[in-house]
C-alpha atoms as a PDB file:
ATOM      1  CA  UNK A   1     -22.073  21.814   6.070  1.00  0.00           C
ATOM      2  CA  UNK A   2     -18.696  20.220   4.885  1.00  0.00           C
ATOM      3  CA  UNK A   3     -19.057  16.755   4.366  1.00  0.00           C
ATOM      4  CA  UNK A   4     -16.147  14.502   5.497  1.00  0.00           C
ATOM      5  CA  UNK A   5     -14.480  12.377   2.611  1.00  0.00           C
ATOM      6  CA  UNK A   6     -11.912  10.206   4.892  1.00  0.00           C
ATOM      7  CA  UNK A   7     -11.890   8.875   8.423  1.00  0.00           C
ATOM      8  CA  UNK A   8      -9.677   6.822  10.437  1.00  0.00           C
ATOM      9  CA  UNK A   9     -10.498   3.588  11.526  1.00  0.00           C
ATOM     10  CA  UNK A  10      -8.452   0.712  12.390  1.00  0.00           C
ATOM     11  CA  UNK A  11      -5.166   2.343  12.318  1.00  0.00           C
ATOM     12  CA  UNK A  12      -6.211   3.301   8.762  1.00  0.00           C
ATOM     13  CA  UNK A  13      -7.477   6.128   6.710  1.00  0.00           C
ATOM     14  CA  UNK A  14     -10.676   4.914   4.553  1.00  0.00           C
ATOM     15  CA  UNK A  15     -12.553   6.723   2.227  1.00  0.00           C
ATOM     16  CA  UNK A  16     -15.477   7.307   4.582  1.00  0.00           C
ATOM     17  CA  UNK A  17     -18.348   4.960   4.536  1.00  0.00           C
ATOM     18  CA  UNK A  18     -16.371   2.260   2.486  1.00  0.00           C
ATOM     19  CA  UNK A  19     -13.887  -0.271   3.004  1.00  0.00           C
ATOM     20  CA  UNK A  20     -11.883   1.527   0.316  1.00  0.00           C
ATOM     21  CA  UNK A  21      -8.175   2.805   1.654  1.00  0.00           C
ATOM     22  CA  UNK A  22      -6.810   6.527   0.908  1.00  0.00           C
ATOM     23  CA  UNK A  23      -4.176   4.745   0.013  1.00  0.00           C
ATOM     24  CA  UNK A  24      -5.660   3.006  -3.080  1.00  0.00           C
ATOM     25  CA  UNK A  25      -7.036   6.423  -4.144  1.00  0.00           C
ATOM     26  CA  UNK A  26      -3.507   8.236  -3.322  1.00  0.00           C
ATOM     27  CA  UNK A  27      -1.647   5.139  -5.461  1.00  0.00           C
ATOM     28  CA  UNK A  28      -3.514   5.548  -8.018  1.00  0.00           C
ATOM     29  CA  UNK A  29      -3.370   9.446  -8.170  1.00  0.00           C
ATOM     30  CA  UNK A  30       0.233   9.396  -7.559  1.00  0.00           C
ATOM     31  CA  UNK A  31       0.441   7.057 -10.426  1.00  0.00           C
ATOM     32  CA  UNK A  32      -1.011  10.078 -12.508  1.00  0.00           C
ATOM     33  CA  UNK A  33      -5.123   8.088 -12.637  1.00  0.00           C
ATOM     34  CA  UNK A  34      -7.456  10.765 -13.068  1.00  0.00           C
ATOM     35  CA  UNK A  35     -10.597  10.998 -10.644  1.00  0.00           C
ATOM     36  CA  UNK A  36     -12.847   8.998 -13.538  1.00  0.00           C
ATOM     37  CA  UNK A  37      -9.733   6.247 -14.203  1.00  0.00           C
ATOM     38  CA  UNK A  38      -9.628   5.932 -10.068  1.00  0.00           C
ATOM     39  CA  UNK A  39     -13.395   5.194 -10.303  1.00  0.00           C
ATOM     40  CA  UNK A  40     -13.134   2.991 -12.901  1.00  0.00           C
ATOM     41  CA  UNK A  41     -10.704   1.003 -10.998  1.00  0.00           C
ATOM     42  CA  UNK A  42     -13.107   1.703  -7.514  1.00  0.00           C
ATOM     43  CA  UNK A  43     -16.774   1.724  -9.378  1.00  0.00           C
ATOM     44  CA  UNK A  44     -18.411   2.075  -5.761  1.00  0.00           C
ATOM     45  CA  UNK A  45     -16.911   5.457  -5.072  1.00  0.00           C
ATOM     46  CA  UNK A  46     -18.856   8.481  -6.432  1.00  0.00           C
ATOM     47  CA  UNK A  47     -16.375  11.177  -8.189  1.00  0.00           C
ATOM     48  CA  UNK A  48     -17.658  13.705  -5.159  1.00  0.00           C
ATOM     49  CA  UNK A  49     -15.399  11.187  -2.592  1.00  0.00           C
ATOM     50  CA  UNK A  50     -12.511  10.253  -5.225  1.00  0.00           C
ATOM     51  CA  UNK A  51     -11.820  14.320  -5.387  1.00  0.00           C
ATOM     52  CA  UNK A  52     -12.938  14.458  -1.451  1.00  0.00           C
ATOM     53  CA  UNK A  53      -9.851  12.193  -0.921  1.00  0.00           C
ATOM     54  CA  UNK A  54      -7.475  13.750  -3.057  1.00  0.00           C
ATOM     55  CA  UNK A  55      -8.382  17.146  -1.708  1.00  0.00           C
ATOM     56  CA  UNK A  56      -7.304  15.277   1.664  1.00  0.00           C
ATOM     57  CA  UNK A  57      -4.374  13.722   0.529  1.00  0.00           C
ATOM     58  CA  UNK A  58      -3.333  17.378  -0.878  1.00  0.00           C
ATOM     59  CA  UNK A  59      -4.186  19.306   2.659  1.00  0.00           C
ATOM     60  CA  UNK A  60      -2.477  16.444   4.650  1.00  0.00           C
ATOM     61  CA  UNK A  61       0.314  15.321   2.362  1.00  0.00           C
ATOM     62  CA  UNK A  62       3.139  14.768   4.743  1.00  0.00           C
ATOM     63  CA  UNK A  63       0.971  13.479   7.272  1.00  0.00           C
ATOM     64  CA  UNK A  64      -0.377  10.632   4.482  1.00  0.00           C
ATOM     65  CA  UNK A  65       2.996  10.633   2.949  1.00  0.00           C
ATOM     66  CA  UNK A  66       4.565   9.421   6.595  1.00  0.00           C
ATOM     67  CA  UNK A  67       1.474   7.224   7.328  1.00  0.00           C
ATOM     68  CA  UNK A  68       2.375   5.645   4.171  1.00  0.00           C
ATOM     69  CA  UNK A  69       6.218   4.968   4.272  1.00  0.00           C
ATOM     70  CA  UNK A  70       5.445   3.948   8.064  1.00  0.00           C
ATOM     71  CA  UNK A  71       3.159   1.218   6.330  1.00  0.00           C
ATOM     72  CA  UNK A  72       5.108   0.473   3.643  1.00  0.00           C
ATOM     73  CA  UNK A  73       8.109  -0.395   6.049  1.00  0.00           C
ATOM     74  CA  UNK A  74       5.606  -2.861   8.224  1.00  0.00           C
ATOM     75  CA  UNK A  75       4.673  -4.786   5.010  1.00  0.00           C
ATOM     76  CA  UNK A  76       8.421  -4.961   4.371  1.00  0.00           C
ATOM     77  CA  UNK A  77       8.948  -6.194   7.555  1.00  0.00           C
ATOM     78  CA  UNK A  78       6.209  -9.044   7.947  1.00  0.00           C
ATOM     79  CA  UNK A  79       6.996 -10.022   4.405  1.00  0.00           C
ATOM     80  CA  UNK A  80      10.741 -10.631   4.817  1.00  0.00           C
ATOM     81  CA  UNK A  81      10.682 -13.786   5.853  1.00  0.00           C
ATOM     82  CA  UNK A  82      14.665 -15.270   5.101  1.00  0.00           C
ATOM     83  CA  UNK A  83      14.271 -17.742   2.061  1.00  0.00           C
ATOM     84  CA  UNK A  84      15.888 -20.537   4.905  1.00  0.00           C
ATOM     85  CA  UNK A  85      12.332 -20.343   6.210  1.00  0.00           C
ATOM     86  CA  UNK A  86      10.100 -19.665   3.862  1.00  0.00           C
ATOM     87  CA  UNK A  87      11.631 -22.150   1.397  1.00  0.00           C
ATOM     88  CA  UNK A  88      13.666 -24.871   3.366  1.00  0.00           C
ATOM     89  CA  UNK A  89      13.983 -27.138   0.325  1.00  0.00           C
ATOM     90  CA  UNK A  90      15.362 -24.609  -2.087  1.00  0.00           C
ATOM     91  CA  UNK A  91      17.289 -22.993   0.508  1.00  0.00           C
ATOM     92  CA  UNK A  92      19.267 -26.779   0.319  1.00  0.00           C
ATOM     93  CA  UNK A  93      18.945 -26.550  -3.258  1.00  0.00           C
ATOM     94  CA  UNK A  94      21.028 -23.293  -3.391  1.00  0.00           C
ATOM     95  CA  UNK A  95      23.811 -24.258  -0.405  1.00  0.00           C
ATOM     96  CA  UNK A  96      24.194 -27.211  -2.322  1.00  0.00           C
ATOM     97  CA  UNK A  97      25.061 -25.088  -5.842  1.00  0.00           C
ATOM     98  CA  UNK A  98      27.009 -22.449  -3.626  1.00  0.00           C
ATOM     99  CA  UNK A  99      29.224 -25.175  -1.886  1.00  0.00           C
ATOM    100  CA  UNK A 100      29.738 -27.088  -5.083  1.00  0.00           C
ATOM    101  CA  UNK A 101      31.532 -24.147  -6.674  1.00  0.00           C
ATOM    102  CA  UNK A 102      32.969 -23.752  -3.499  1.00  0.00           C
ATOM    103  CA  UNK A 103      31.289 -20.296  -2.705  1.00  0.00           C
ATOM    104  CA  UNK A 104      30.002 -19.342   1.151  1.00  0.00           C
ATOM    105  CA  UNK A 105      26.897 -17.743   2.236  1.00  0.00           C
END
């Protein structure tokens, strides 16, 4: 019987049976962690899972590797809010500078 370290959920991969993402585990690993730092920094995942979802990552690596820039770009996107918006009052603050030195936008 192999037992299955990752499963997809919610659009997601997840270290099965937790609400831990592969790609905390991945991070981490790509970062250079070894499977005891990456439990240190995720106590609640047994080493057994940590090298479950590495050995994962490894068989499926252009598959996570695309799952990842895909997610990466749709963080980018929610997150770039124009600073006009997000920030009306220094977004004055700044035109104000920028047309006092007589410099457009």
């Amino acid at each position: 019987m192999t037992p299955e370290y990752i499963e997809q959920r919610t659009g997601g991969y997840y270290v099965a049976g937790t609400r831990i993402s592969l790609d905390s585990v991945v991070y981490s690993f790509q970062r250079g962690s070894s499977p005891e730092t990456i439990q240190a920094e995720y106590p609640l995942l047994k080493l057994a899972q940590i090298y479950g979802a590495i050995a994962y990552y490894l068989d499926h690596q252009s598959t996570v590797d695309g799952y990842l820039e895909q997610k990466g770009r749709e963080f980018d996107d929610r997150t770039s809010v124009p600073l006009h918006e997000a920030n009306p009052q220094l977004w004055a603050k700044l035109e104000g500078v920028r047309q006092a030195h007589g410099k457009k936008t």
